[in-house]
C-alpha atoms as a PDB file:
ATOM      1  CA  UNK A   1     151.105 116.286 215.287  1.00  0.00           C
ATOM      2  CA  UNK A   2     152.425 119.918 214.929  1.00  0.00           C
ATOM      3  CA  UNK A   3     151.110 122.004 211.881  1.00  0.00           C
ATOM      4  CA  UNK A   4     152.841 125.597 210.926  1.00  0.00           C
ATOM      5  CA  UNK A   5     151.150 127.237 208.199  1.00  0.00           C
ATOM      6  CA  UNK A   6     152.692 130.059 206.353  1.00  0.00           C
ATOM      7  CA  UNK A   7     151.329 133.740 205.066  1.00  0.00           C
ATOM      8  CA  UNK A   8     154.073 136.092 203.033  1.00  0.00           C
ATOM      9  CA  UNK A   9     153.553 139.875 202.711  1.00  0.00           C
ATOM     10  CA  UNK A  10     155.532 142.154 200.275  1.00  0.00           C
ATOM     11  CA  UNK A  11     155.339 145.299 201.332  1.00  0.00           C
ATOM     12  CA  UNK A  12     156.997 149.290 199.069  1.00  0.00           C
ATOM     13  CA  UNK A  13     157.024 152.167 200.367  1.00  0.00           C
ATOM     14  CA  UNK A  14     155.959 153.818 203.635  1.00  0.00           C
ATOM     15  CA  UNK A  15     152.644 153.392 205.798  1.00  0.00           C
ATOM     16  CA  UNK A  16     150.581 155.899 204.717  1.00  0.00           C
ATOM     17  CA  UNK A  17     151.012 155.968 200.770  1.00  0.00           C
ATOM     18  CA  UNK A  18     152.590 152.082 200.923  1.00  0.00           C
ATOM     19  CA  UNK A  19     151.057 148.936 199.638  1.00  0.00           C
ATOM     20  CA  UNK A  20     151.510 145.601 199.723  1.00  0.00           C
ATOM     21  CA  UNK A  21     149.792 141.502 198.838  1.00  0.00           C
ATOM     22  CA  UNK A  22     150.148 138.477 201.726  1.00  0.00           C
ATOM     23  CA  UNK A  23     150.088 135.508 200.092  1.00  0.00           C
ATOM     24  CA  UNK A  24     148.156 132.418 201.891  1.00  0.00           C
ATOM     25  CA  UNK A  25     151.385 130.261 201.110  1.00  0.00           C
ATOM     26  CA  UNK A  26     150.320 126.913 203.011  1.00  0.00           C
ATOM     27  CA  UNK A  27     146.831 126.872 201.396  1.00  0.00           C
ATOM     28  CA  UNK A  28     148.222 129.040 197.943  1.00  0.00           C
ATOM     29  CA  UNK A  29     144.217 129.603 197.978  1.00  0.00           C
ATOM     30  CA  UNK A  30     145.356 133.246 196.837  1.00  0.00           C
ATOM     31  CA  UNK A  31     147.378 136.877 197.379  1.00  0.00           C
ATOM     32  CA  UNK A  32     145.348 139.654 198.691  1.00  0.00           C
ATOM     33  CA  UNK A  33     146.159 143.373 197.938  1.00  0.00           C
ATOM     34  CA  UNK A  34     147.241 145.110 201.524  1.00  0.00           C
ATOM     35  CA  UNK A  35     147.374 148.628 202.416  1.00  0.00           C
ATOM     36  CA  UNK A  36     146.749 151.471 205.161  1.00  0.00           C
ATOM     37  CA  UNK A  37     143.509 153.290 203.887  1.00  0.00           C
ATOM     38  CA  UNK A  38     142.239 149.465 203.929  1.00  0.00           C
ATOM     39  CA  UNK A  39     142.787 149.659 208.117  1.00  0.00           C
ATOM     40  CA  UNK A  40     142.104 152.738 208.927  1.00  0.00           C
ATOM     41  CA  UNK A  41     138.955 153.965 206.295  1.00  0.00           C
ATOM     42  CA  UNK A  42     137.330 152.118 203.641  1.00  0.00           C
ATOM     43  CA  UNK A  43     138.237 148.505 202.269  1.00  0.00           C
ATOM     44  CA  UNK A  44     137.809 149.419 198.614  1.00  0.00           C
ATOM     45  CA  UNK A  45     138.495 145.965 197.386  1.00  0.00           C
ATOM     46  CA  UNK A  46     141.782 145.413 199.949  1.00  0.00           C
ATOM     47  CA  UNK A  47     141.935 143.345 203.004  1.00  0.00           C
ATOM     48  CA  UNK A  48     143.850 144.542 206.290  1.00  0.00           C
ATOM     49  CA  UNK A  49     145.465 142.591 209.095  1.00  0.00           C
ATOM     50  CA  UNK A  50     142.008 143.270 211.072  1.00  0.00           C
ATOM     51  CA  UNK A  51     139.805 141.055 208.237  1.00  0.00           C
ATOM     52  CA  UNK A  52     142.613 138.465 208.406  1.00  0.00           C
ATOM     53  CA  UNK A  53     141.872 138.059 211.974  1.00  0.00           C
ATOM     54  CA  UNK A  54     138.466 138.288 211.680  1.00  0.00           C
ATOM     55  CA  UNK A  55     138.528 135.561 209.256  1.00  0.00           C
ATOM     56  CA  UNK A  56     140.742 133.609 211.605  1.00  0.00           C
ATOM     57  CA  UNK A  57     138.863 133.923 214.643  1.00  0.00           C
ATOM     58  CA  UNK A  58     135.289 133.408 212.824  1.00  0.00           C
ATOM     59  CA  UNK A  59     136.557 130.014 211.838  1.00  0.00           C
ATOM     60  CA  UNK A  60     138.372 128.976 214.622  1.00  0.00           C
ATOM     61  CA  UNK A  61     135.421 129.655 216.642  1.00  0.00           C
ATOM     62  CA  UNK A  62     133.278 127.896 214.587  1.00  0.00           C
ATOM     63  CA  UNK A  63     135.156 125.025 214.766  1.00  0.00           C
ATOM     64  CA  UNK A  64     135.792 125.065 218.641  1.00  0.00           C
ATOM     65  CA  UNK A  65     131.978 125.472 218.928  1.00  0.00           C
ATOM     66  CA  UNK A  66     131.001 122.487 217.009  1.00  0.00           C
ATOM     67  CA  UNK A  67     133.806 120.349 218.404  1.00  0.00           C
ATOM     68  CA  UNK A  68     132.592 121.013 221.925  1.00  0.00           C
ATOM     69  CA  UNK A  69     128.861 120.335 221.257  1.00  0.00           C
ATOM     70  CA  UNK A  70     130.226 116.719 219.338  1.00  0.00           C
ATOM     71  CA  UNK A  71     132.325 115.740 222.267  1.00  0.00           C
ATOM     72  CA  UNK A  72     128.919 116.056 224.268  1.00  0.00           C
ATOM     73  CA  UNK A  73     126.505 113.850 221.810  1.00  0.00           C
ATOM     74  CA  UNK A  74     125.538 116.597 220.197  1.00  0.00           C
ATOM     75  CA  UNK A  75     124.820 116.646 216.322  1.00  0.00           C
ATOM     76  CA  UNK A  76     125.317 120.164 215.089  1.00  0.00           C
ATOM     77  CA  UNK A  77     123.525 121.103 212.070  1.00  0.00           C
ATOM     78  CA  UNK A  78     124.840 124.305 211.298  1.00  0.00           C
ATOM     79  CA  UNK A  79     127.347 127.370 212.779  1.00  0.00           C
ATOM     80  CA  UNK A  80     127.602 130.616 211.607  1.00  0.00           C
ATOM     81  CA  UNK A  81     129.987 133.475 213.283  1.00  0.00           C
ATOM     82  CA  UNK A  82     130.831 136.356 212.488  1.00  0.00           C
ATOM     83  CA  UNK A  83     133.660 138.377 214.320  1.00  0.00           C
ATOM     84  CA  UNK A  84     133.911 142.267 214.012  1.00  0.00           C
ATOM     85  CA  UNK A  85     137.458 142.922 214.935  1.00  0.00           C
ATOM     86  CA  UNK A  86     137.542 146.711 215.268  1.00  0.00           C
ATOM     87  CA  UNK A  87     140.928 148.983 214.817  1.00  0.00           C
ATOM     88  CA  UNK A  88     141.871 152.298 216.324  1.00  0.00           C
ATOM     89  CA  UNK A  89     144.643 153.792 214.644  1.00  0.00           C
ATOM     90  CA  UNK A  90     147.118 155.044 216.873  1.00  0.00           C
ATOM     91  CA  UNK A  91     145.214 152.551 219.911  1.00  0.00           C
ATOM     92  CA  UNK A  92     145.218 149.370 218.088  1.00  0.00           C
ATOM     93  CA  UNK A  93     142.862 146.209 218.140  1.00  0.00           C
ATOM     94  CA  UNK A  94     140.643 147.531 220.472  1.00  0.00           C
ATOM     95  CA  UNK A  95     137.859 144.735 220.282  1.00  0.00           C
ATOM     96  CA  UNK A  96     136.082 141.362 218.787  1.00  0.00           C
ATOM     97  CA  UNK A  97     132.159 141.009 218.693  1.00  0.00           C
ATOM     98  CA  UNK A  98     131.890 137.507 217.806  1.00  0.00           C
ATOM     99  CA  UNK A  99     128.527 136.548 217.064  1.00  0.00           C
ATOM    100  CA  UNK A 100     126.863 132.868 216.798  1.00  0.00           C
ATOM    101  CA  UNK A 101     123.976 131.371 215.531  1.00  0.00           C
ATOM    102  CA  UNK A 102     123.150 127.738 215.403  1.00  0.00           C
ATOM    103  CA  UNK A 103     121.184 125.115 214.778  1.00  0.00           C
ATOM    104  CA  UNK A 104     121.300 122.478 217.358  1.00  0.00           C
ATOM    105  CA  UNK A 105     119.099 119.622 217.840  1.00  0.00           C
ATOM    106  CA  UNK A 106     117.930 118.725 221.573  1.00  0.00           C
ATOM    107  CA  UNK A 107     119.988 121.651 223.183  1.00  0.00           C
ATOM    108  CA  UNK A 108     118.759 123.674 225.827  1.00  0.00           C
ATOM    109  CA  UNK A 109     119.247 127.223 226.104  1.00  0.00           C
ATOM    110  CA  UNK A 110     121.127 127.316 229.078  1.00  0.00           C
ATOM    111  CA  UNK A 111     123.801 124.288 227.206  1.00  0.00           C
ATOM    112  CA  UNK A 112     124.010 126.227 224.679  1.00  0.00           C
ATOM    113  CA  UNK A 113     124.777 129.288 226.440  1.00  0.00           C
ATOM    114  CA  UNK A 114     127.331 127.433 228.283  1.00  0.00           C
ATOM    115  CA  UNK A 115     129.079 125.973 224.870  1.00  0.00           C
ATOM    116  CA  UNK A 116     129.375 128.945 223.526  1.00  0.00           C
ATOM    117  CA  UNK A 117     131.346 130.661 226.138  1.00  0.00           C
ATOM    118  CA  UNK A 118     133.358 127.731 226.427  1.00  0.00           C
ATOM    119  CA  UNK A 119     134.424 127.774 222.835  1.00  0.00           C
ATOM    120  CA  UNK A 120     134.904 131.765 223.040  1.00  0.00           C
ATOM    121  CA  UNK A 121     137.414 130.981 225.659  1.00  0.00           C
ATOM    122  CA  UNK A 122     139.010 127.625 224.547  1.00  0.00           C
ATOM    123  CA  UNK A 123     139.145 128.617 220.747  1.00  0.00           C
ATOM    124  CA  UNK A 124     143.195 128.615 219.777  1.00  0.00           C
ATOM    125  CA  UNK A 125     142.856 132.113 218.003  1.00  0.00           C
ATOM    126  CA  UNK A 126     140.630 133.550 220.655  1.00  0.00           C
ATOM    127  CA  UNK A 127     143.437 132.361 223.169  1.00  0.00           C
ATOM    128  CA  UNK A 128     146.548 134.024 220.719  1.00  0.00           C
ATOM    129  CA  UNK A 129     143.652 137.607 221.266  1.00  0.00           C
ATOM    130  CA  UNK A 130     143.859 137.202 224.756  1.00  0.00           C
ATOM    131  CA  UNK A 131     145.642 140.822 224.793  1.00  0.00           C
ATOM    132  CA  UNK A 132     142.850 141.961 222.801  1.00  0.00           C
ATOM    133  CA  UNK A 133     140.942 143.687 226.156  1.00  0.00           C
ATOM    134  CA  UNK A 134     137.475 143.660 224.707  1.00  0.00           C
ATOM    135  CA  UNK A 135     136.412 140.122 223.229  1.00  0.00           C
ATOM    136  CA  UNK A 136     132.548 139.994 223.118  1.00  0.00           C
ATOM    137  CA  UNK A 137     130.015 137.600 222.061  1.00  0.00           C
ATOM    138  CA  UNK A 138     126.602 137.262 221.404  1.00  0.00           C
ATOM    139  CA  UNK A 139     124.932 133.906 220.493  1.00  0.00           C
ATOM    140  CA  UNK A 140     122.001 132.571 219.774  1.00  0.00           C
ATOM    141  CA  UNK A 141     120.157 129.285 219.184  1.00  0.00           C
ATOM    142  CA  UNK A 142     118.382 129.303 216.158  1.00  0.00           C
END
């Protein structure tokens, strides 16, 4: 079965000095303040599109990860990502570091290893960043 989940933004004014809120309308878990300083310098208490995706793709991962380990007998404990998505004004999304740590009972090293690349590359949202040229990861078993 199909799912479409829907996020709003309202958006005055121009780029620079503009602001905005996106509203998590499926979920209505909450609006978030938007603007350009929050991209391109410090957060100050405002998201940007970059921590949306981060937040997207730390899940998503997540998710793929322990889904993978499941469908091979594997009882996973606990998975924690992180994903730095990092923004160049003018360039773009230039990258993801995705980092992993979990806690795995009876997996090998080399499994583990091999999961977690799996899930980096079978993950929905990391398949949507495919344009994103630098998508790294770093995991470990803890």
């Amino acid at each position: 079965m199909a799912t479409t989940r829907t996020a709003k933004t309202h958006w005055e004014g121009n780029l620079l000095e503009g602001k905005g809120s996106v509203a998590l309308d499926s979920s209505k878990v909450g609006t978030y303040d938007v603007n350009w300083p929050a991209r391109s310098e410090q957060p100050n208490g405002v998201t940007s599109p970059e921590e949306l995706i981060a937040a997207a793709h730390s899940s998503c991962y997540s998710m793929a990860f322990s889904h993978g380990l499941a469908g091979k007998g594997y009882t996973v404990e606990a998975v924690d990502t992180q994903a730095d998505v990092t923004f160049q004004p003018g360039e773009g999304i230039t990258g993801i570091a995705l980092s992993v740590r979990a806690r795995v009972p009876g997996l090998s090293e080399e499994e583990f290893q091999a999961a977690a690349q799996d899930a980096k590359a079978n993950c929905p949202v990391s398949q949507a960043l495919a344009g994103v040229k630098n998508i790294t990861l770093d995991a470990k078993l803890v």
